[in-house]
Protein backbone atom coordinates (compact mmCIF):
# COMPACT_ATOMS: atom_id res chain seq x y z
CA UNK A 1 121.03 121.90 143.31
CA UNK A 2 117.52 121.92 142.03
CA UNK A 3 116.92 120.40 138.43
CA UNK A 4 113.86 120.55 135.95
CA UNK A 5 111.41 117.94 136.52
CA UNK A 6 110.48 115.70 134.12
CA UNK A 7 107.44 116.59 132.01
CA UNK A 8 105.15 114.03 129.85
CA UNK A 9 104.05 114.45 126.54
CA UNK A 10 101.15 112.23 124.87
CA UNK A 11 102.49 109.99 122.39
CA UNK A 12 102.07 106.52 120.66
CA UNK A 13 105.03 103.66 119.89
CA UNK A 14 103.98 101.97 116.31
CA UNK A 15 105.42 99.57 113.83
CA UNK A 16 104.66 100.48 110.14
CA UNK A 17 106.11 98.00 107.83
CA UNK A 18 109.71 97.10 108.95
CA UNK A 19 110.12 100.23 111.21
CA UNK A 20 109.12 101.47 115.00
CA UNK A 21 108.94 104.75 115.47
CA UNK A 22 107.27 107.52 118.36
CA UNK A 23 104.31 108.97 117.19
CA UNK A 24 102.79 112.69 118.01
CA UNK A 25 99.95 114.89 117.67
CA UNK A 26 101.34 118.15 116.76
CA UNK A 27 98.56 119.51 119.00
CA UNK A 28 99.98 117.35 122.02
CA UNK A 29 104.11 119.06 121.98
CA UNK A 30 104.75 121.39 123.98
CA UNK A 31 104.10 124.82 122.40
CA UNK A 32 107.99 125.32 121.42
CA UNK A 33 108.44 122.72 120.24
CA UNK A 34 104.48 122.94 117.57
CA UNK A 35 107.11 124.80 115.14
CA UNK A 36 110.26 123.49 113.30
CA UNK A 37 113.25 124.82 114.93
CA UNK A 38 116.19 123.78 117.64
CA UNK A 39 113.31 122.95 119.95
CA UNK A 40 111.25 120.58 118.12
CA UNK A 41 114.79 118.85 117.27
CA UNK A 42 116.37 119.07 120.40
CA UNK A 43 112.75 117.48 122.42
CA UNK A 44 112.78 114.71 119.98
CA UNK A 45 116.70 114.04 120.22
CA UNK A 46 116.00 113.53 123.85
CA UNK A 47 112.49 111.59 123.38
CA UNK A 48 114.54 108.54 121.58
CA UNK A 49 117.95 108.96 123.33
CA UNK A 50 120.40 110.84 121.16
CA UNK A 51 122.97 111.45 120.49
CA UNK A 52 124.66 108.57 122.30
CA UNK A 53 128.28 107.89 122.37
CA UNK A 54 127.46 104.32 123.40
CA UNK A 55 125.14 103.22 119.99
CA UNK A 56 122.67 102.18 122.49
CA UNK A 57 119.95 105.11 122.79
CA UNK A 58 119.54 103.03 126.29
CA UNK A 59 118.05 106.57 127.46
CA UNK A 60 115.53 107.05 125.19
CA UNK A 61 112.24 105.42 122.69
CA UNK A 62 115.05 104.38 120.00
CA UNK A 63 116.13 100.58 119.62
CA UNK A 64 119.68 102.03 118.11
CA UNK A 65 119.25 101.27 114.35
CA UNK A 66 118.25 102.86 111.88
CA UNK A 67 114.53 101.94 111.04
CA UNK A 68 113.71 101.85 115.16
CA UNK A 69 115.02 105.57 115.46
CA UNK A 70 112.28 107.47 113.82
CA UNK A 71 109.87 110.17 114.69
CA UNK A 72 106.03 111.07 113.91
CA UNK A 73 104.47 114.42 113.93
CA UNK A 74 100.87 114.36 112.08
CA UNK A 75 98.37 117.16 112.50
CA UNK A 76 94.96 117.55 110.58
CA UNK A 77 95.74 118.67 106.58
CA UNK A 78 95.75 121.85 106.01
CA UNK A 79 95.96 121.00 101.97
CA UNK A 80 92.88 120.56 100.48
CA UNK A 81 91.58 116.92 99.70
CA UNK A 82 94.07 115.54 102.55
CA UNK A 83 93.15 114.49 105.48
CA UNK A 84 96.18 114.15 107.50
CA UNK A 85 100.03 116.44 107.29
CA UNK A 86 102.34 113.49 107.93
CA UNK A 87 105.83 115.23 108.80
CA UNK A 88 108.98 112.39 109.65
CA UNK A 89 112.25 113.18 111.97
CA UNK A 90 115.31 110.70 110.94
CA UNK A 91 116.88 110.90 114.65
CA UNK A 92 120.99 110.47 114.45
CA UNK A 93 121.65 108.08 116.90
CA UNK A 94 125.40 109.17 117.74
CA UNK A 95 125.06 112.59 116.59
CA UNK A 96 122.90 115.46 118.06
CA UNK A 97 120.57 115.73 114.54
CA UNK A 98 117.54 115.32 113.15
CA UNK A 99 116.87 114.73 109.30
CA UNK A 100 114.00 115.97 107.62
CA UNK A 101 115.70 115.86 104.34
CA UNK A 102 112.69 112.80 103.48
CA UNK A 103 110.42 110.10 103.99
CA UNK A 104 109.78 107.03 105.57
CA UNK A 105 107.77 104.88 103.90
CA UNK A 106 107.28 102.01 105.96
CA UNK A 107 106.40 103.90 108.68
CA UNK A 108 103.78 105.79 106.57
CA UNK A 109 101.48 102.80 106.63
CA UNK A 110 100.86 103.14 110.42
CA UNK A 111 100.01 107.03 109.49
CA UNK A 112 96.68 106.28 108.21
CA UNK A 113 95.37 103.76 111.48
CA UNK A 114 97.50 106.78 113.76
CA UNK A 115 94.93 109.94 111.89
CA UNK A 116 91.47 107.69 112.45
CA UNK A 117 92.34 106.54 115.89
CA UNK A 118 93.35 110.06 117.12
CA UNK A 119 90.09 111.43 115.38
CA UNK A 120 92.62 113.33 112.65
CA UNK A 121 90.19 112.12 109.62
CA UNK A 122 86.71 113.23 109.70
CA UNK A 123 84.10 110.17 110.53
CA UNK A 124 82.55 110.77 107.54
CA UNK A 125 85.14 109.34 105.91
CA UNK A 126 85.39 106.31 108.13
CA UNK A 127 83.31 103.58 107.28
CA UNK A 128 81.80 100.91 110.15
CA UNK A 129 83.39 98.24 108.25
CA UNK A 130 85.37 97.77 105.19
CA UNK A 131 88.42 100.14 104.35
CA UNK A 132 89.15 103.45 104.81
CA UNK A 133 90.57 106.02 102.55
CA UNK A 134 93.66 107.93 104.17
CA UNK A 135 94.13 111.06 102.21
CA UNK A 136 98.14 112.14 103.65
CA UNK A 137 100.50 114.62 102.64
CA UNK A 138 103.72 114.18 103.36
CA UNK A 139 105.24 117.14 104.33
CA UNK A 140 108.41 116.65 103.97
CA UNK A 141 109.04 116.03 100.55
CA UNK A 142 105.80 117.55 99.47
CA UNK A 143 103.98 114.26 97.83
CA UNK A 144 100.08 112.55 98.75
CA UNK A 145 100.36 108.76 99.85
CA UNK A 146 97.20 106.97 99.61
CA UNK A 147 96.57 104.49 103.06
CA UNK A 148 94.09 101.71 102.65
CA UNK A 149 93.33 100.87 106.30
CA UNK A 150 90.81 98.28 107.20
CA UNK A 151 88.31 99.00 109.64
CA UNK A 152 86.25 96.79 111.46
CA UNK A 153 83.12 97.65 114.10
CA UNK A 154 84.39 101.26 113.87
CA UNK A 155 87.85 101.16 114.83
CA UNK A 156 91.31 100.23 112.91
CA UNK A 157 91.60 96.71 112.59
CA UNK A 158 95.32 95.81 113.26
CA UNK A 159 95.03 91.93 113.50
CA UNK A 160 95.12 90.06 110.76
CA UNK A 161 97.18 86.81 108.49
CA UNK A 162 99.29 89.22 106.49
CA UNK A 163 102.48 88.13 106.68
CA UNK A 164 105.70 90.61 105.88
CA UNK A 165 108.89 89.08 105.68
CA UNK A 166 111.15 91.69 108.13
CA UNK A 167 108.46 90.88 110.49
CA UNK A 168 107.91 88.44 112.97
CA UNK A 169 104.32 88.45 113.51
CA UNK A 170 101.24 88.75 111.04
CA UNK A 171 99.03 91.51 110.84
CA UNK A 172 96.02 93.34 108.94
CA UNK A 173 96.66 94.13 105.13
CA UNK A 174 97.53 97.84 104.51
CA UNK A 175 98.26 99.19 101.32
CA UNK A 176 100.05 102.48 100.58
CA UNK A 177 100.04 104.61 97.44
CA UNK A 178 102.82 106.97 96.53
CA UNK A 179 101.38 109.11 93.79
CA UNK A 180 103.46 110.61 92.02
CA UNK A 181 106.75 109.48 93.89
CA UNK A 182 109.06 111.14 91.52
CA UNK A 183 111.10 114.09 93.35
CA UNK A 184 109.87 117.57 91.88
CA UNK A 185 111.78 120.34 93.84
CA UNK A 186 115.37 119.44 94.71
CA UNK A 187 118.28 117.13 93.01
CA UNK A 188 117.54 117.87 89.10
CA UNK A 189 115.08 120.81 88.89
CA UNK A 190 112.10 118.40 88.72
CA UNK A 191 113.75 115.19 86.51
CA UNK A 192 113.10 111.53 87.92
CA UNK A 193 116.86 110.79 86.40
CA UNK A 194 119.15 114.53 88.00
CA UNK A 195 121.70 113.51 85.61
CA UNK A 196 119.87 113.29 83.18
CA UNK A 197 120.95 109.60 82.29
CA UNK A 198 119.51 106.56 82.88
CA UNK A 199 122.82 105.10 83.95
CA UNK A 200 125.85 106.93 84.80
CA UNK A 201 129.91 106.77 85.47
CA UNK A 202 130.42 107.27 88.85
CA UNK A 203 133.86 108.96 89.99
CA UNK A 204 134.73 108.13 93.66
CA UNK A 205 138.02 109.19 94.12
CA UNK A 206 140.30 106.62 95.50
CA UNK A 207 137.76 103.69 95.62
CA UNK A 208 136.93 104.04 91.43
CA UNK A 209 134.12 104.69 88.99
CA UNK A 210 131.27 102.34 89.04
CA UNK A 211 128.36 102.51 86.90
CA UNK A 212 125.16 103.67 88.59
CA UNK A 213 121.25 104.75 88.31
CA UNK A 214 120.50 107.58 90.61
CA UNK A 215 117.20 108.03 90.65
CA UNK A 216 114.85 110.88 92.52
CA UNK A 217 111.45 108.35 93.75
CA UNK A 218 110.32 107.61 96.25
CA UNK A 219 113.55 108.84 97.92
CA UNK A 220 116.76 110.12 96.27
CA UNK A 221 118.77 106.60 95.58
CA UNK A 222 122.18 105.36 94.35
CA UNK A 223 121.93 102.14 92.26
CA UNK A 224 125.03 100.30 91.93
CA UNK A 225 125.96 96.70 90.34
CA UNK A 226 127.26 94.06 93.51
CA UNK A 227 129.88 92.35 91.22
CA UNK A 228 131.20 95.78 90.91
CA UNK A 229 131.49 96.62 94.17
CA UNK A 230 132.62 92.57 95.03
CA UNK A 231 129.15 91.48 95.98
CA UNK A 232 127.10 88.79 94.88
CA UNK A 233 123.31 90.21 96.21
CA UNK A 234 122.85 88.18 98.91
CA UNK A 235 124.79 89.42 102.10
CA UNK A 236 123.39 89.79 105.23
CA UNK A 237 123.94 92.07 107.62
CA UNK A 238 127.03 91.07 109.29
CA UNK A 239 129.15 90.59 106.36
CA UNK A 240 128.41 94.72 105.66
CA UNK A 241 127.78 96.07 108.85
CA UNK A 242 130.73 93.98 110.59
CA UNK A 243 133.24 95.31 108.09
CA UNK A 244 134.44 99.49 108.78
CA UNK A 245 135.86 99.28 105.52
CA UNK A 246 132.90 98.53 103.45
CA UNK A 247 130.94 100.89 105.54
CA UNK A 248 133.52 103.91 104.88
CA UNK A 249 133.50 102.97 101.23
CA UNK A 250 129.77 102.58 100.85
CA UNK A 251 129.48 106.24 102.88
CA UNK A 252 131.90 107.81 100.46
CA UNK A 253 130.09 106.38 97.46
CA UNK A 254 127.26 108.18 99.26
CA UNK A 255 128.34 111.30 99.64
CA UNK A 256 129.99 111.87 95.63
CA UNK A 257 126.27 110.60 94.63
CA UNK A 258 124.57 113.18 95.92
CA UNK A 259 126.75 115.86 94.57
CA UNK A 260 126.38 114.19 91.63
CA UNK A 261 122.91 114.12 91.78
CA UNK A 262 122.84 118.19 93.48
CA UNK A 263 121.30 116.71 96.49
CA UNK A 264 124.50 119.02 98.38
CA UNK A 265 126.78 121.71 96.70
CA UNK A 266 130.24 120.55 98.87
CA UNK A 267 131.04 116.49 100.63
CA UNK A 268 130.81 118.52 103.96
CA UNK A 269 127.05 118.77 103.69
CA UNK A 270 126.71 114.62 103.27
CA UNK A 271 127.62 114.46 107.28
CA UNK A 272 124.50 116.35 108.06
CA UNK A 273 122.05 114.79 105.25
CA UNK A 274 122.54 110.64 106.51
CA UNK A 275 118.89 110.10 105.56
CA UNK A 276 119.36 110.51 101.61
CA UNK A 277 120.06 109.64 99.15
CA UNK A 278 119.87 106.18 99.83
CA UNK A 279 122.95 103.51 98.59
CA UNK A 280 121.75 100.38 97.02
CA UNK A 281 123.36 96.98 95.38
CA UNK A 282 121.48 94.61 92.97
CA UNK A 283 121.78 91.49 91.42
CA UNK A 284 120.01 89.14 89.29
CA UNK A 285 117.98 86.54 91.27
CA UNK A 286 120.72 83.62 93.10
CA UNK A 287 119.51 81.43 96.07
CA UNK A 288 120.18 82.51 99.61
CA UNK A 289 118.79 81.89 103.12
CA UNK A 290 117.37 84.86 104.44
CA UNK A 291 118.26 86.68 108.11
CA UNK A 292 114.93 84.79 109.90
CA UNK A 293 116.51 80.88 108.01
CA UNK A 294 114.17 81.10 105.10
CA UNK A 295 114.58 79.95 102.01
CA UNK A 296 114.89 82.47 99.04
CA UNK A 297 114.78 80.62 95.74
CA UNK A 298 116.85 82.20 92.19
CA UNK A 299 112.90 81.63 90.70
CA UNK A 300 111.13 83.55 94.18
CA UNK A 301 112.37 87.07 92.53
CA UNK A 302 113.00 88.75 90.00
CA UNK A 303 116.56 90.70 91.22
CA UNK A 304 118.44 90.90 94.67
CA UNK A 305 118.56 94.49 96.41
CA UNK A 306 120.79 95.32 99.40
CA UNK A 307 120.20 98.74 100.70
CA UNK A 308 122.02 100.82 103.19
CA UNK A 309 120.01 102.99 105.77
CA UNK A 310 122.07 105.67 108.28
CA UNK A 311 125.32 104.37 107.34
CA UNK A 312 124.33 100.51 107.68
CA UNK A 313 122.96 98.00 105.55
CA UNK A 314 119.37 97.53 106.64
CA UNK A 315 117.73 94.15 107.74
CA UNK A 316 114.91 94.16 105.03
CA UNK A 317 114.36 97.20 102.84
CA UNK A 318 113.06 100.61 103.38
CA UNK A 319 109.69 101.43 102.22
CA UNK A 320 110.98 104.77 99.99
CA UNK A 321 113.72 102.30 98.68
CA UNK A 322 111.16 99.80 97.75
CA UNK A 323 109.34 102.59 95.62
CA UNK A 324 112.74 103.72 93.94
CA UNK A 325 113.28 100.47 92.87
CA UNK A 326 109.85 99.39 91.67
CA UNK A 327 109.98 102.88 89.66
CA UNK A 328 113.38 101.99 88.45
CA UNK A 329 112.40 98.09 87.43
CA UNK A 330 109.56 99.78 85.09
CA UNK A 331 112.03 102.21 82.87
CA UNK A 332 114.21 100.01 80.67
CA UNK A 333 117.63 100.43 80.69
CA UNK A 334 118.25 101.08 84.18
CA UNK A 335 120.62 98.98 86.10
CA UNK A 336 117.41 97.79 88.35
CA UNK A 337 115.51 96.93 85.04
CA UNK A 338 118.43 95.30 83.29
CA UNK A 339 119.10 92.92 87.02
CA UNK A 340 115.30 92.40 86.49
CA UNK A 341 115.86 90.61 83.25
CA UNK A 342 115.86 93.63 81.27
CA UNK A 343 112.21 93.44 80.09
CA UNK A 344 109.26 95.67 80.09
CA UNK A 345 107.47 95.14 83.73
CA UNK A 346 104.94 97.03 86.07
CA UNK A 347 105.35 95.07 89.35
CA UNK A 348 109.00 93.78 90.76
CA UNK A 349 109.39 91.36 93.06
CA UNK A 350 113.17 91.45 94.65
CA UNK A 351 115.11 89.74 97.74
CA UNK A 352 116.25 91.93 100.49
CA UNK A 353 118.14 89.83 103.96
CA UNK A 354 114.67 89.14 105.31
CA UNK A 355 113.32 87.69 102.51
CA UNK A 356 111.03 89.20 99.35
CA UNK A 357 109.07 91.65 98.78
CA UNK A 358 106.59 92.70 96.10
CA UNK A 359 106.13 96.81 94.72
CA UNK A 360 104.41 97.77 91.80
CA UNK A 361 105.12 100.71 89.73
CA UNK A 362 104.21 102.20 86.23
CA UNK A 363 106.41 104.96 84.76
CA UNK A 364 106.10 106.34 81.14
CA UNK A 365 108.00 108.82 78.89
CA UNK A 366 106.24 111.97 78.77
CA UNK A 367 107.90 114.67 76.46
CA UNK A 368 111.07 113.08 76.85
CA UNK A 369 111.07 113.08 80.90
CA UNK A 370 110.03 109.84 82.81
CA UNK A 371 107.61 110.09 84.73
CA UNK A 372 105.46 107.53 86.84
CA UNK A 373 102.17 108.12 88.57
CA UNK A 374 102.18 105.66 91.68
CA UNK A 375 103.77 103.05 93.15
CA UNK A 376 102.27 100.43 95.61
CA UNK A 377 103.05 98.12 98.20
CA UNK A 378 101.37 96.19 100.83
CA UNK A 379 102.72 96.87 104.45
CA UNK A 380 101.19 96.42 107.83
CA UNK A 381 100.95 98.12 111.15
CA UNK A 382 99.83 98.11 114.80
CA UNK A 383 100.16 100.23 117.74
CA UNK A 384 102.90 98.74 120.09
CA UNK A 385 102.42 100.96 122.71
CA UNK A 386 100.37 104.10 123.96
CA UNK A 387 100.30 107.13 126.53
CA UNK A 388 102.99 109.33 127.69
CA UNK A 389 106.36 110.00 126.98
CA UNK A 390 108.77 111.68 129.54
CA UNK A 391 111.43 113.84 129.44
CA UNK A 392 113.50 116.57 131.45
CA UNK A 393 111.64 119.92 131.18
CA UNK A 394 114.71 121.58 130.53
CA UNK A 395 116.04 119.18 127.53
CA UNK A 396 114.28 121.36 125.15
């Protein structure tokens, strides 16, 4: 019996920040797949190897977690004063899905250094050395992220002694801007806060009501005191991911917060939507000895966050985390702002398993809604690997 051959589609395997992820010219997929649709999902399901009953994605681009099974598609802007439409796939890895429902925002600092090298920015704009000025609009949640990407002789310098804790290696310096990270169209009819409160009583029905700040930045998140949920701040992977229990509570917590927050009308939906809203513990600063045997001091940060990413707690912290909690440090009252220290503050450092990391954020009450015009943090990227991707013709 004849089968489909494989065909090969152009592509590029980055690291931005503490994620991997494939990377595509829309102009390079194959025409049925240019437009969103079964397709699109099903070619990119296959691309990183899902869904796989073994947790493995051995037959495809994804590493089987969370921040390595991620997908690119960027295209020149067609919004004016952009450069570059960034558009990011969440790929299930034991489920045959793809989540558009937001953003990744560590892998949006490889966007920028992706646009010049595949000509997507105009040269103008590109300066022989010094830093260029990434204009991107992320498509899925409709919001422009600012990329600061150095540039040396020409080309996208990638090298460098910044050092990222999450990541093994240094690299070049790149910071990203999230203007205006605050969600507009879904979860609250516009509000930062979809409740309406700063901090809320959570009903979860047959694990108990907890007291939480759900918050619409960067990406729709679930704020939630450790002690309350028997945590101190400063687990590790293994003591979340190994236990089913904590997972299954933490996923149910999930899925009454984003009714709450009318991120889904029935539970049903939450199975489908595993990319937000984001579930995340804090604490006030306490030593610990992060996942890589560093030292975190109480007096290194500011508060202890523990996030969970696709149903598992994630080694260091997702970038669209990172903005909801720098946004949620800045508004007093919040239960980010009151692990902080409570205090008035534009810029949060917090510990995460791989060690610290540093956001700024200013928010302001504007006729009685928060609001809060960027947010910024220093990532870094490089291109791990370029060229071809294969898959069977027929997958698709």
């Amino acid at each position: 019996m004849a089968h489909a051959p494989q065909i090969k589609i152009p592509a590029t395997y980055m690291r931005g920040g503490t994620s991997k992820g494939v990377f595509f010219s829309l102009k390079d997929l194959p025409e049925a797949a240019q437009i969103p649709g079964p397709a699109r999902d099903a070619l990119l399901l296959r691309v990183i190897g899902s869904p796989d009953p073994y947790d493995k994605q051995i037959d495809g681009m994804g590493g089987a977690t969370s921040s390595t099974s991620k997908t690119v598609i960027l295209s020149k802007s067609i919004k004016a004063d952009h450069d570059v439409d960034y558009l990011f796939g969440q790929v299930s890895i034991d489920k045959p899905f793809v989540d558009w429902s937001g953003n990744c925002g560590n892998l949006s600092a490889a966007v920028g250094s992706f646009a010049i090298s595949n000509g997507l920015v105009d040269a103008s704009r590109i300066p022989h050395n010094g830093v260029a000025i990434v204009r991107v609009w992320q498509a899925n949640i409709g919001k422009t992220i600012i990329a600061h990407v150095p540039i040396t002789n020409g080309e996208v310098q990638e090298t460098g002694d910044f050092e990222l804790d999450g990541v093994t290696f240094p690299a070049a310096e790149v910071q990203v801007e999230f203007m205006d990270p605050a969600a507009e169209e879904e979860g609250g009819g516009g509000s930062m806060f979809p409740t309406g409160n700063l901090v809320d009583d959570l009903e979860v029905p047959g694990i108990g009501t907890f007291k939480a700040t759900m918050i619409n930045a960067g990406i729709p998140t679930i704020f939630i005191n450790a002690e309350d949920l028997g945590y101190t701040g400063t687990e590790l992977q293994g003591a979340i991911n190994g236990d089913p229990k904590a997972l299954a509570m933490f996923e149910t917590i999930r899925a009454y917060g984003a009714l709450r927050m009318g991120l889904i009308k029935d539970l049903d939906e939450a199975a489908k939507r595993q990319h937000t809203p984001k579930v995340a513990f804090v604490a006030k600063p306490a030593a610990y000895v992060a996942s890589s045997g560093k030292a975190i001091a109480a007096e290194d940060v500011d508060l202890l966050v523990r996030a969970l990413s696709m149903g598992k707690l994630h080694h260091a912290m997702m970038g669209t985390a990172a903005v909801a909690i720098g946004t949620a440090a800045a508004i007093s009252g919040t239960l980010v702002n009151l692990a902080a220290g409570g205090i008035e503050r534009n810029a949060v450092r917090f510990g995460h398993p791989s060690g610290t990391l540093r956001v700024g954020a200013e928010a302001s009450l504007e006729h009685g809604e928060w609001v809060v015009k960027k947010a910024i943090m220093s990532r870094s990227a490089r291109v791990l690997m370029e060229g071809f991707v294969r898959i069977p013709g027929d997958s698709f």
